[in-house]
Every structure is written in C-alpha cells, then in structure tokens.
N, C-alpha and C. Protein backbone atom coordinates (compact mmCIF):
# COMPACT_ATOMS: atom_id res chain seq x y z
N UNK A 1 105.32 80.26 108.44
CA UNK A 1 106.62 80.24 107.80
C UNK A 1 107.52 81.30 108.42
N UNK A 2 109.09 80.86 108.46
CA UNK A 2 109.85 82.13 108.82
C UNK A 2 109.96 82.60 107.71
N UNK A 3 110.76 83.97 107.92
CA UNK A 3 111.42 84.90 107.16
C UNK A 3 112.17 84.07 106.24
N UNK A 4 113.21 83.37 106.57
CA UNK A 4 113.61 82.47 105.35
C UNK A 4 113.02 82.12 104.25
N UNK A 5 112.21 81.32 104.40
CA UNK A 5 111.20 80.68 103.72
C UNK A 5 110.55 81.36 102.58
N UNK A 6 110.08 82.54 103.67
CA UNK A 6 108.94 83.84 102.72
C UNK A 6 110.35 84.29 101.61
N UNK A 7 111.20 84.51 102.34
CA UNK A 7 112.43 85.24 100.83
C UNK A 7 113.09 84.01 99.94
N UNK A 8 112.83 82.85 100.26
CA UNK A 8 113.16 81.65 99.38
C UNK A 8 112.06 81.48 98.45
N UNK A 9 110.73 81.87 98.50
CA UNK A 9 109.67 81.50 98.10
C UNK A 9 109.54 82.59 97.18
N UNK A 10 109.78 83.79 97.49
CA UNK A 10 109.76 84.97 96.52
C UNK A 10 110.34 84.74 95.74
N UNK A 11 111.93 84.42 96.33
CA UNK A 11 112.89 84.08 94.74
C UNK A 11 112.71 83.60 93.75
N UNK A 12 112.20 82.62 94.39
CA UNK A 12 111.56 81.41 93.95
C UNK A 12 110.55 81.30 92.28
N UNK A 13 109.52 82.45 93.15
CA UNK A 13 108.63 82.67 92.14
C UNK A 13 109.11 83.71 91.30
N UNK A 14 109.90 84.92 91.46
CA UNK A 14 110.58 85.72 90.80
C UNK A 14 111.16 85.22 89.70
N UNK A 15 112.20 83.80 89.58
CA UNK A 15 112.51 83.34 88.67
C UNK A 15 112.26 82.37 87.99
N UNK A 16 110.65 82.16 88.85
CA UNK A 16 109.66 80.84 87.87
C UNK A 16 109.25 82.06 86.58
N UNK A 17 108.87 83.64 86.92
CA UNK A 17 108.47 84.23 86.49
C UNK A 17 109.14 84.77 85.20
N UNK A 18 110.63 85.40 85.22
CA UNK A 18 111.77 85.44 84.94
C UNK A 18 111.57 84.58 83.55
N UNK A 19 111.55 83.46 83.99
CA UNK A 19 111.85 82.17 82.99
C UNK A 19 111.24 82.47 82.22
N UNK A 20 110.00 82.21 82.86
CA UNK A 20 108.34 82.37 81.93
C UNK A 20 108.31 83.42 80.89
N UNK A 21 108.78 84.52 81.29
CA UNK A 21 108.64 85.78 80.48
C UNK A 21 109.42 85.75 79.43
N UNK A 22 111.22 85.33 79.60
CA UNK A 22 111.85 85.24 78.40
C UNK A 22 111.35 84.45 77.58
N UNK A 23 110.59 83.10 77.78
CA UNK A 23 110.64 82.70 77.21
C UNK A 23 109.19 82.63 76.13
N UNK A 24 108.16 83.65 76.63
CA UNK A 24 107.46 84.03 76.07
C UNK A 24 107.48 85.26 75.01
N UNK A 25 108.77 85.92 75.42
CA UNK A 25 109.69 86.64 74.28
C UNK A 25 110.36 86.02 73.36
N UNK A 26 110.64 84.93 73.54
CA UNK A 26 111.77 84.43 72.83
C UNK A 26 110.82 83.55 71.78
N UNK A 27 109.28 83.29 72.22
CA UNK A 27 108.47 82.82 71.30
C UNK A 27 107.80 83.74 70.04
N UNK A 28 107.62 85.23 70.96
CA UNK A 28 107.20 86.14 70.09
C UNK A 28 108.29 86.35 68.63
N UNK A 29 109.05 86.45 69.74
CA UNK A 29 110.12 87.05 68.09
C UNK A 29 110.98 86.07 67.16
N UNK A 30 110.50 84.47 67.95
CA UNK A 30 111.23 83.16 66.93
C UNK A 30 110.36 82.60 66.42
N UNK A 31 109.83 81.97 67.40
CA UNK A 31 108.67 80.83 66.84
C UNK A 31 107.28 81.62 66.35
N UNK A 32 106.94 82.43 66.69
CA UNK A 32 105.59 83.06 66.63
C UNK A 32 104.25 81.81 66.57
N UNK A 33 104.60 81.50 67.56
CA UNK A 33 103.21 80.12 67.51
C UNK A 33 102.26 80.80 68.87
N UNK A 34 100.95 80.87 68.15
CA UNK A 34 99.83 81.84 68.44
C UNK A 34 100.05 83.30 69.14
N UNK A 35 100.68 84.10 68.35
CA UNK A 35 101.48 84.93 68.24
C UNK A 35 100.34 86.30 68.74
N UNK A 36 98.82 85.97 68.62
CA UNK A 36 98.24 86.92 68.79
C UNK A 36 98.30 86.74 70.90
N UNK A 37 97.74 85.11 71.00
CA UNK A 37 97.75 84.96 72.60
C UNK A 37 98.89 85.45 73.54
N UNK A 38 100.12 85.12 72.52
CA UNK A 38 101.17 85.27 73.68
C UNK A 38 101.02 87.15 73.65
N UNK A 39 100.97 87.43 72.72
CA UNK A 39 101.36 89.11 72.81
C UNK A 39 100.30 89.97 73.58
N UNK A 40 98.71 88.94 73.69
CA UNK A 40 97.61 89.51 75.20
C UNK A 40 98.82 88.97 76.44
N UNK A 41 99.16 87.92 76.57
CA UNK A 41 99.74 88.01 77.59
C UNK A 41 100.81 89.03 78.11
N UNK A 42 101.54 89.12 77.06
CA UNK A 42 102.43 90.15 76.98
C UNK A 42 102.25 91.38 77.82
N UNK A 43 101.74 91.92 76.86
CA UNK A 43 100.38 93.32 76.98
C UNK A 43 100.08 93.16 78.87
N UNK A 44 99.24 92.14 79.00
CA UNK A 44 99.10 92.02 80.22
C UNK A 44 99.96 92.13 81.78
N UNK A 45 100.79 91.46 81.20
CA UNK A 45 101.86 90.97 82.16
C UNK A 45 102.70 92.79 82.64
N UNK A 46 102.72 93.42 80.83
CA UNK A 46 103.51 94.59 81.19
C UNK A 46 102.80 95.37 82.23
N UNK A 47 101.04 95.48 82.06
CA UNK A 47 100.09 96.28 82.16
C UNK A 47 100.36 96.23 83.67
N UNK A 48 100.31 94.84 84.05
CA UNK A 48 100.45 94.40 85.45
C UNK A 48 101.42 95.11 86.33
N UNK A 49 102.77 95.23 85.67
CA UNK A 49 103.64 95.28 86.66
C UNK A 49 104.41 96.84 86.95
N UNK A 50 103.50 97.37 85.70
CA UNK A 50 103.54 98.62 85.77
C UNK A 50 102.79 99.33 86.75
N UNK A 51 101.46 98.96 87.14
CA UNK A 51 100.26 99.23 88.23
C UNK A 51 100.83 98.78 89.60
N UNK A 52 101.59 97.27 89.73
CA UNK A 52 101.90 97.19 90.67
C UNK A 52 103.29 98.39 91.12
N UNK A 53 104.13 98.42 90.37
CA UNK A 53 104.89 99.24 90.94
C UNK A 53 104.38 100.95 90.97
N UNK A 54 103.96 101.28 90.64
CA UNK A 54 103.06 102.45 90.94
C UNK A 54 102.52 102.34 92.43
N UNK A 55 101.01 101.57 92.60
CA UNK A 55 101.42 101.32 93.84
C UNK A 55 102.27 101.32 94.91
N UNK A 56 102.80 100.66 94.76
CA UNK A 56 104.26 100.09 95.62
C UNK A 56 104.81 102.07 96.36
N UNK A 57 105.03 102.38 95.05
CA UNK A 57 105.82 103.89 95.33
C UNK A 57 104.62 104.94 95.81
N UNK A 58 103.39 105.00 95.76
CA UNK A 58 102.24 105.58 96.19
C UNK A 58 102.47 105.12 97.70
N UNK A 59 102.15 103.80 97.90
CA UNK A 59 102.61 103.55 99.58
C UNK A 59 103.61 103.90 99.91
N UNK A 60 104.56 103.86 99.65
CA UNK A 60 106.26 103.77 99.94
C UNK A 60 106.14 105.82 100.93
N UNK A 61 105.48 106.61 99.54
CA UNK A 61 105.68 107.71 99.60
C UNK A 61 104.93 108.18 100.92
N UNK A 62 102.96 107.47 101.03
CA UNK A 62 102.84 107.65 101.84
C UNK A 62 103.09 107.15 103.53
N UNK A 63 103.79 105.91 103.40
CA UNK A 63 104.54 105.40 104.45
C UNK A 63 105.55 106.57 105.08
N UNK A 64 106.36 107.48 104.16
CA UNK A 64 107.36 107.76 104.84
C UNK A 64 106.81 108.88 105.13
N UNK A 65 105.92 109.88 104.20
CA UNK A 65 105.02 111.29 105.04
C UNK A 65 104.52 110.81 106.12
N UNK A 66 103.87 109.95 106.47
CA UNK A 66 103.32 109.75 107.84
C UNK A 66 104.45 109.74 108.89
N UNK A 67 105.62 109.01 108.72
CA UNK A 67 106.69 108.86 109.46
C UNK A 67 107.37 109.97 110.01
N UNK A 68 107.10 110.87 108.86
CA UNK A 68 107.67 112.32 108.97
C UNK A 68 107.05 113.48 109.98
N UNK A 69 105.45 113.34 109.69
CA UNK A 69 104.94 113.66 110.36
C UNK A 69 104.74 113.68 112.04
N UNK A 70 105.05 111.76 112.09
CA UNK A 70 105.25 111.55 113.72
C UNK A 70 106.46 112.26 114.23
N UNK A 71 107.23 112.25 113.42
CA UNK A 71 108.48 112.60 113.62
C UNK A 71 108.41 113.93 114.57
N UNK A 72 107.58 115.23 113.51
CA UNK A 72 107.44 116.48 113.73
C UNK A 72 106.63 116.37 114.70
N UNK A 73 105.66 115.87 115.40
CA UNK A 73 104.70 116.37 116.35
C UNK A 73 105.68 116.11 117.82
C-alpha cells in the first residue's frame, strides 16, 4: 500500500472507532442495556488508550535523546 492508503485507512478506523465509542456512551447513560458489559468495555477501551499513549511518548522521548546524542558526537 502507499502512503495514501495507510492515512485513509487510519482515518478510517479512527472514526469506525469514534462512532463506536459515542455510541457506547450514549448507551451507558440512555439506554443502559447490559450496562455492566458495556462499562468492562468502557473501562477497557480507556485502560487501552491510556497505555498506548504512554508508550507512544516513552518512544517519542527516546527517539529524540538518541537523535540528540548523534547530533553531539
């Protein structure tokens, strides 16, 4: 795949995701139909994306010390 593609495909899923989530909010606090499942998902989903972005900034940080480093030698 090109580059296109890969950032059409992200979007993509970003706002399959997007969707998904409001509208698993919008079940919690209207409909409450199996109110215990959706709120593991919940739970989960937050748990998730909190770890991933942690990550993300753990690399990020050590991406750019290394950079820095080449820089200096």
């Amino acid at each position: 795949m090109d580059e296109g593609k890969k950032k059409l495909n992200k979007r993509i899923g970003a706002l399959v995701l997007l969707i998904l989530f409001v509208i698993l909010i919008v079940n919690i606090t209207v409909f409450q139909f199996y109110i215990e499942i959706s709120l593991g998902i919940y739970v989960l989903i937050l748990v998730f994306f909190l770890f991933s972005n942690i990550t993300k900034k753990d690399n990020n940080e050590n991406e750019t010390s290394e950079k820095e480093n080449t820089i200096d030698e």
